[in-house]
N, C-alpha and C. Protein backbone atom coordinates (compact mmCIF):
# COMPACT_ATOMS: atom_id res chain seq x y z
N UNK A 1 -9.32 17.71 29.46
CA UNK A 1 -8.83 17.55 28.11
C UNK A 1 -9.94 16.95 27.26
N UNK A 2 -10.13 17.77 26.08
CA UNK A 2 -11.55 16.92 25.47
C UNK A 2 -10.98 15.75 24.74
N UNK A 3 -11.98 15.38 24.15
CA UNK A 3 -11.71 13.95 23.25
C UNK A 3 -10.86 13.99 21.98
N UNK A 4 -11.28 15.13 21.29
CA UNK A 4 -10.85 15.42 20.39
C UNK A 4 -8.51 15.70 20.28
N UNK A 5 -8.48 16.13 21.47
CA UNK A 5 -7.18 16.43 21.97
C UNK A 5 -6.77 15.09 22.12
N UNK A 6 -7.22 14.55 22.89
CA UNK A 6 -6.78 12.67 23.19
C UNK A 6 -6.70 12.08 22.55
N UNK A 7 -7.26 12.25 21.18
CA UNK A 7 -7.83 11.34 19.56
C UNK A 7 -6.26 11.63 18.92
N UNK A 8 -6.05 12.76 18.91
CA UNK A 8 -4.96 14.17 17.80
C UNK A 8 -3.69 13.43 18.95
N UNK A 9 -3.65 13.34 19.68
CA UNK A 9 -1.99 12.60 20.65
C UNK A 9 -2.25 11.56 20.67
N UNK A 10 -3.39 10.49 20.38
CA UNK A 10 -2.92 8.57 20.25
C UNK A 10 -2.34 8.30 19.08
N UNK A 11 -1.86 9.41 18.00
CA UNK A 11 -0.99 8.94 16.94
C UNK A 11 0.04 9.35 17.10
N UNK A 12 1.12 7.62 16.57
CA UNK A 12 2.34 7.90 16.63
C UNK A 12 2.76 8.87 15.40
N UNK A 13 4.10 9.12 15.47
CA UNK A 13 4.76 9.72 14.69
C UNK A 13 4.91 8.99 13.16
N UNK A 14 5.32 7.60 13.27
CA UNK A 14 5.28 6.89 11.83
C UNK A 14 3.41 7.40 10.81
N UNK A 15 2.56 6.91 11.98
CA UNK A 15 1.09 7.41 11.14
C UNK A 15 0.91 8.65 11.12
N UNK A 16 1.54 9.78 11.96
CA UNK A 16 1.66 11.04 11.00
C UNK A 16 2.24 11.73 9.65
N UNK A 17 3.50 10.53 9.73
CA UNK A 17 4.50 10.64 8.71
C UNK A 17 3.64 10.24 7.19
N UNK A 18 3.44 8.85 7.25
CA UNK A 18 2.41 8.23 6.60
C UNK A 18 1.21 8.76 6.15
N UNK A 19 0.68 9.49 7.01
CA UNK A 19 -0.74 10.42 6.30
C UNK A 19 -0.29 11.64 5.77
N UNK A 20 0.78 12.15 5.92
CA UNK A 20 1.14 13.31 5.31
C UNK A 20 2.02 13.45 3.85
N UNK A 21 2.26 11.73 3.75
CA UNK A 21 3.39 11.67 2.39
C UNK A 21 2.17 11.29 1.21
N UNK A 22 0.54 10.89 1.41
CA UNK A 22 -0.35 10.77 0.49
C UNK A 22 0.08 9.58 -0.18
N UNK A 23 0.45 8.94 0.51
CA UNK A 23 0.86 7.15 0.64
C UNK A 23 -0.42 6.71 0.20
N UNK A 24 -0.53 6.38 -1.34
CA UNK A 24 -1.62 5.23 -2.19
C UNK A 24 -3.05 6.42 -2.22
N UNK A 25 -2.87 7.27 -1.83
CA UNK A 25 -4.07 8.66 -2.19
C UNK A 25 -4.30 8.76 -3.77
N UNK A 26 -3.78 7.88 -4.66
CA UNK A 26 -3.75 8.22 -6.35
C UNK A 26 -4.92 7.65 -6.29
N UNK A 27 -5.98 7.93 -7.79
CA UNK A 27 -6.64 6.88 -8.57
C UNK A 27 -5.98 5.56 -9.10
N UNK A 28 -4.33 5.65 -9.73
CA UNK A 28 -3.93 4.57 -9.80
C UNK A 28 -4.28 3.22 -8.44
N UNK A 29 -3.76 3.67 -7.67
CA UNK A 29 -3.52 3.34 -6.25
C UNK A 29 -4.94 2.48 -6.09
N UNK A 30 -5.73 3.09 -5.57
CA UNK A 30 -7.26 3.01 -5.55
C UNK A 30 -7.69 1.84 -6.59
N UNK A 31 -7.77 2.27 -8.06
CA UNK A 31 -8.25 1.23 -8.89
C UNK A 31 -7.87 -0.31 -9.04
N UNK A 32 -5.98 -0.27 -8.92
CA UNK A 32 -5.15 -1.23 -8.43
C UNK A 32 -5.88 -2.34 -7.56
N UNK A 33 -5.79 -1.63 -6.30
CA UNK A 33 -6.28 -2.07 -4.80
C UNK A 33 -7.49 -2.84 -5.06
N UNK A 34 -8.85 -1.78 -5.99
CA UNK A 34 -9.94 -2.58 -5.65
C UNK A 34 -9.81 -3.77 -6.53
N UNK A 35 -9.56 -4.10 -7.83
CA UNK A 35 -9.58 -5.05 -8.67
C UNK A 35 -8.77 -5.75 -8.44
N UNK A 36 -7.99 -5.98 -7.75
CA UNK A 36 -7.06 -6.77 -6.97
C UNK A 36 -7.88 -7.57 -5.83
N UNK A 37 -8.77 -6.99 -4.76
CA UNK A 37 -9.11 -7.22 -3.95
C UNK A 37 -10.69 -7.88 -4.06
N UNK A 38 -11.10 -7.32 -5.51
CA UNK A 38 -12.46 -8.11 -6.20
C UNK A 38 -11.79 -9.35 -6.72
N UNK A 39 -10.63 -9.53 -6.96
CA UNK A 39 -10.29 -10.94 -7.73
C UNK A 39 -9.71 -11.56 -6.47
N UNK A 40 -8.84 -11.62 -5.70
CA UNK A 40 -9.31 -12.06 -4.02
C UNK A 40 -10.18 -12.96 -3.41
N UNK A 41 -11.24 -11.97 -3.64
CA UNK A 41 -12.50 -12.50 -2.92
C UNK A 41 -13.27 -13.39 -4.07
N UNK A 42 -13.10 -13.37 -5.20
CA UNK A 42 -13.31 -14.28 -6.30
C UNK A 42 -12.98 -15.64 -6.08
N UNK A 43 -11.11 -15.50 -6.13
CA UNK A 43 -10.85 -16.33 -5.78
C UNK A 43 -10.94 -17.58 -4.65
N UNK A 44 -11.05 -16.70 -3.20
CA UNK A 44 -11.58 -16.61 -2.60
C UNK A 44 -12.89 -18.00 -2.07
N UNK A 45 -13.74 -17.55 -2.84
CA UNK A 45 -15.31 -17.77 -2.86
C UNK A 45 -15.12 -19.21 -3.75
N UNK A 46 -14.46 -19.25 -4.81
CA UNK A 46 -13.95 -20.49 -5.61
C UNK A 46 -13.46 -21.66 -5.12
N UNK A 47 -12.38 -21.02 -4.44
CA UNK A 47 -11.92 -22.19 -3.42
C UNK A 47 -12.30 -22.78 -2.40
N UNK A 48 -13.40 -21.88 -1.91
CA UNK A 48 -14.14 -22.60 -0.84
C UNK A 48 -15.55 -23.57 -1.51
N UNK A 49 -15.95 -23.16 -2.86
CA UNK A 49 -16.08 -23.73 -3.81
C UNK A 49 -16.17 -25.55 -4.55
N UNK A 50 -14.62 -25.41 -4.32
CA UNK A 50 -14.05 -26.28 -5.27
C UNK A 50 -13.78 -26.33 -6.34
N UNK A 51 -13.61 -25.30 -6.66
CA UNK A 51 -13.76 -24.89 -8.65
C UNK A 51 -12.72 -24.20 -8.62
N UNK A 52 -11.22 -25.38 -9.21
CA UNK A 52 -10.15 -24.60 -9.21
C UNK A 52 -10.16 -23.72 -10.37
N UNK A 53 -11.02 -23.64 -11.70
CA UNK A 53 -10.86 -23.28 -12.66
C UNK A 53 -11.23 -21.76 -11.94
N UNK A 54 -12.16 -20.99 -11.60
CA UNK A 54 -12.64 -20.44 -10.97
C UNK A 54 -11.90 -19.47 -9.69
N UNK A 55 -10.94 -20.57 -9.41
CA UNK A 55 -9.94 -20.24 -8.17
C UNK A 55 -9.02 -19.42 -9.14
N UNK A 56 -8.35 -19.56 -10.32
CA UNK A 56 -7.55 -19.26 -10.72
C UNK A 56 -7.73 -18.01 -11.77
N UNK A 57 -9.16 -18.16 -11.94
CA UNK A 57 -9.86 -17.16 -13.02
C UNK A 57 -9.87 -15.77 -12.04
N UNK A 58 -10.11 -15.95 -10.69
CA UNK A 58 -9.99 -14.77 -9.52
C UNK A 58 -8.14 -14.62 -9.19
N UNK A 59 -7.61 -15.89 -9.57
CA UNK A 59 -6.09 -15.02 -9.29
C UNK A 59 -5.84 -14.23 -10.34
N UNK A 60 -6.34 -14.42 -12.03
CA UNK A 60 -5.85 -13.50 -12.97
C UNK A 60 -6.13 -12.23 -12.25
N UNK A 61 -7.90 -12.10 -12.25
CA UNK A 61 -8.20 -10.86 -11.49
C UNK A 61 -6.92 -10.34 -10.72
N UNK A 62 -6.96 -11.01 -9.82
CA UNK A 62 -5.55 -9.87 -8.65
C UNK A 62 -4.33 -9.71 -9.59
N UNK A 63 -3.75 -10.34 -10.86
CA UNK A 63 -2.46 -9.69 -11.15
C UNK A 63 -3.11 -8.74 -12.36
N UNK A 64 -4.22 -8.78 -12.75
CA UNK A 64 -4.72 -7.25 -13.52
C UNK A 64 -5.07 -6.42 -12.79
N UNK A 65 -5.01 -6.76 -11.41
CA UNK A 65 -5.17 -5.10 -10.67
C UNK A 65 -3.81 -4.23 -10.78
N UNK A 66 -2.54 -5.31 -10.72
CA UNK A 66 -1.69 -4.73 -10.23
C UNK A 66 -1.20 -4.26 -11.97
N UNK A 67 -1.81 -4.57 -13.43
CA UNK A 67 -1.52 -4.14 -14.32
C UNK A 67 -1.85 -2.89 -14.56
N UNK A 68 -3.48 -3.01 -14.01
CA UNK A 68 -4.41 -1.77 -14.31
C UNK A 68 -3.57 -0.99 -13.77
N UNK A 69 -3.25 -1.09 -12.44
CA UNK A 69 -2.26 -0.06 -11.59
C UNK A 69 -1.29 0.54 -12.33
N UNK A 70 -0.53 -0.08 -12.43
CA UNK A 70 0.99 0.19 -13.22
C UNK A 70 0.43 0.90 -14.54
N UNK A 71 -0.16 0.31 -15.64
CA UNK A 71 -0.73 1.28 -16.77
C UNK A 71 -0.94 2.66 -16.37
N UNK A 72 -1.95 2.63 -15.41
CA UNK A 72 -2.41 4.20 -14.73
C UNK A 72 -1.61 5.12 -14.33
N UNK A 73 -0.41 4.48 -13.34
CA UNK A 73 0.78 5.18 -13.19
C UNK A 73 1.61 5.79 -13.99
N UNK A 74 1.83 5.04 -15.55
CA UNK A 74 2.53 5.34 -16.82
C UNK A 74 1.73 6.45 -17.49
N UNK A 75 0.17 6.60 -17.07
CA UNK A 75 -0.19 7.31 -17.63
C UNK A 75 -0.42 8.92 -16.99
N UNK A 76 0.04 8.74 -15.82
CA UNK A 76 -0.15 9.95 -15.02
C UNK A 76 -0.74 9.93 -13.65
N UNK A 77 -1.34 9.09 -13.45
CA UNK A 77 -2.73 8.88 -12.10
C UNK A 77 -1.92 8.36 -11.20
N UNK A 78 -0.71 8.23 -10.99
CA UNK A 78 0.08 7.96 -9.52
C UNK A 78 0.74 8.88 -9.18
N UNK A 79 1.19 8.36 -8.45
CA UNK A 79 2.29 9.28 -7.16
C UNK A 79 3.38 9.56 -8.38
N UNK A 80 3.86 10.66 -8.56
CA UNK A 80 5.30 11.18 -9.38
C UNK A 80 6.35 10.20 -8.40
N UNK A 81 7.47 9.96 -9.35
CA UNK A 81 8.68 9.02 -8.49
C UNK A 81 9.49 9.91 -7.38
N UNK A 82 9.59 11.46 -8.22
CA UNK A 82 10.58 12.23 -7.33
C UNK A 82 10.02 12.76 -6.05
N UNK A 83 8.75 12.77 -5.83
CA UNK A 83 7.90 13.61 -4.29
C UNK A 83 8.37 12.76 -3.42
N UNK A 84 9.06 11.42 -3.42
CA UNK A 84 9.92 11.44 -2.25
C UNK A 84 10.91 10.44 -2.43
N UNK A 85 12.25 11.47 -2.17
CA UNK A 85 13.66 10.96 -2.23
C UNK A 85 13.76 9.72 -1.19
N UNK A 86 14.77 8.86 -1.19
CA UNK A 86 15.15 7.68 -0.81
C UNK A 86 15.86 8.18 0.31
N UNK A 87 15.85 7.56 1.76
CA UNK A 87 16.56 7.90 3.00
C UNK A 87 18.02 8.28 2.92
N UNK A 88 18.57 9.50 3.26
CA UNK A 88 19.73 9.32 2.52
C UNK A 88 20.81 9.42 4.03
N UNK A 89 21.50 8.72 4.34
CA UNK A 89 22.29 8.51 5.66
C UNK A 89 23.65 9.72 6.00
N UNK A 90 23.37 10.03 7.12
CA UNK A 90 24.62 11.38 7.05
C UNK A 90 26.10 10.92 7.50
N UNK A 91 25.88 9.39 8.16
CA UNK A 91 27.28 9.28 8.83
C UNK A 91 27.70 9.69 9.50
N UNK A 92 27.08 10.54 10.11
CA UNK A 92 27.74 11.51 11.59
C UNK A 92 27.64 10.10 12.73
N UNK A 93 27.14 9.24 12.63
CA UNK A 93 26.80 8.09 13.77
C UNK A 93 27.95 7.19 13.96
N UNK A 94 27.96 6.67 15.32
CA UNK A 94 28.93 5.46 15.38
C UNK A 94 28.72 4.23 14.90
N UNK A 95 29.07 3.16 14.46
CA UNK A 95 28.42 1.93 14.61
C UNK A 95 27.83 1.38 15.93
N UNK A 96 26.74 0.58 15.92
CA UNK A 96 26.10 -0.30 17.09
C UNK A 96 27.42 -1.05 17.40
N UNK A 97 27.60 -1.04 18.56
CA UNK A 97 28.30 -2.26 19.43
C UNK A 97 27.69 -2.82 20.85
N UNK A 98 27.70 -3.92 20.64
CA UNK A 98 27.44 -4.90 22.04
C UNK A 98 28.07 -4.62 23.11
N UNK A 99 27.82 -4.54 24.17
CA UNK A 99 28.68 -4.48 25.52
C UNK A 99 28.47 -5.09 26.37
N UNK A 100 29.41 -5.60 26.77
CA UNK A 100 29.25 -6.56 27.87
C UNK A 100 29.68 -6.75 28.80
């Protein structure tokens, strides 16, 4: 069996599911993430620092990533809401019960 075959079967089913729904694949997504993760390490670097002013100037950073994000999304550059519906339950199941 080559490597390549052994590589393609060590993934579970959830990380196939996951790479195939284009989970955070946007530019929104992306731009979010990094300016979030540059104000982080800002912060970060501050606090080890001592410069709470500094500490806190890197937390703005991380909640304008998550603005930049959201703007981008409103503007088109995310995931559409409807490409994937909410789990929807059929009820054919019993309830869990304990036995003992």
């Amino acid at each position: 069996m080559s490597l390549s075959v052994l590589l393609r079967h060590a993934h579970s089913n959830e990380e196939q599911a996951m790479a195939g729904s284009s989970h955070g694949h946007t530019p929104a997504a992306w731009t979010g993430v990094t300016i979030a993760f540059i104000g982080f390490c800002v912060a970060g670097a501050f606090m080890v620092m001592d410069q709470p002013v500094g500490f806190w100037a890197g937390m703005v950073v991380v909640l304008l990533g998550g603005v930049v994000g959201g703007i981008m999304r409103m503007m088109g550059m995310g995931q559409p809401k409807d490409l994937h519906q909410p789990h929807q339950m059929t009820g054919d199941r019993e309830p869990a019960r304990a036995e003992g």
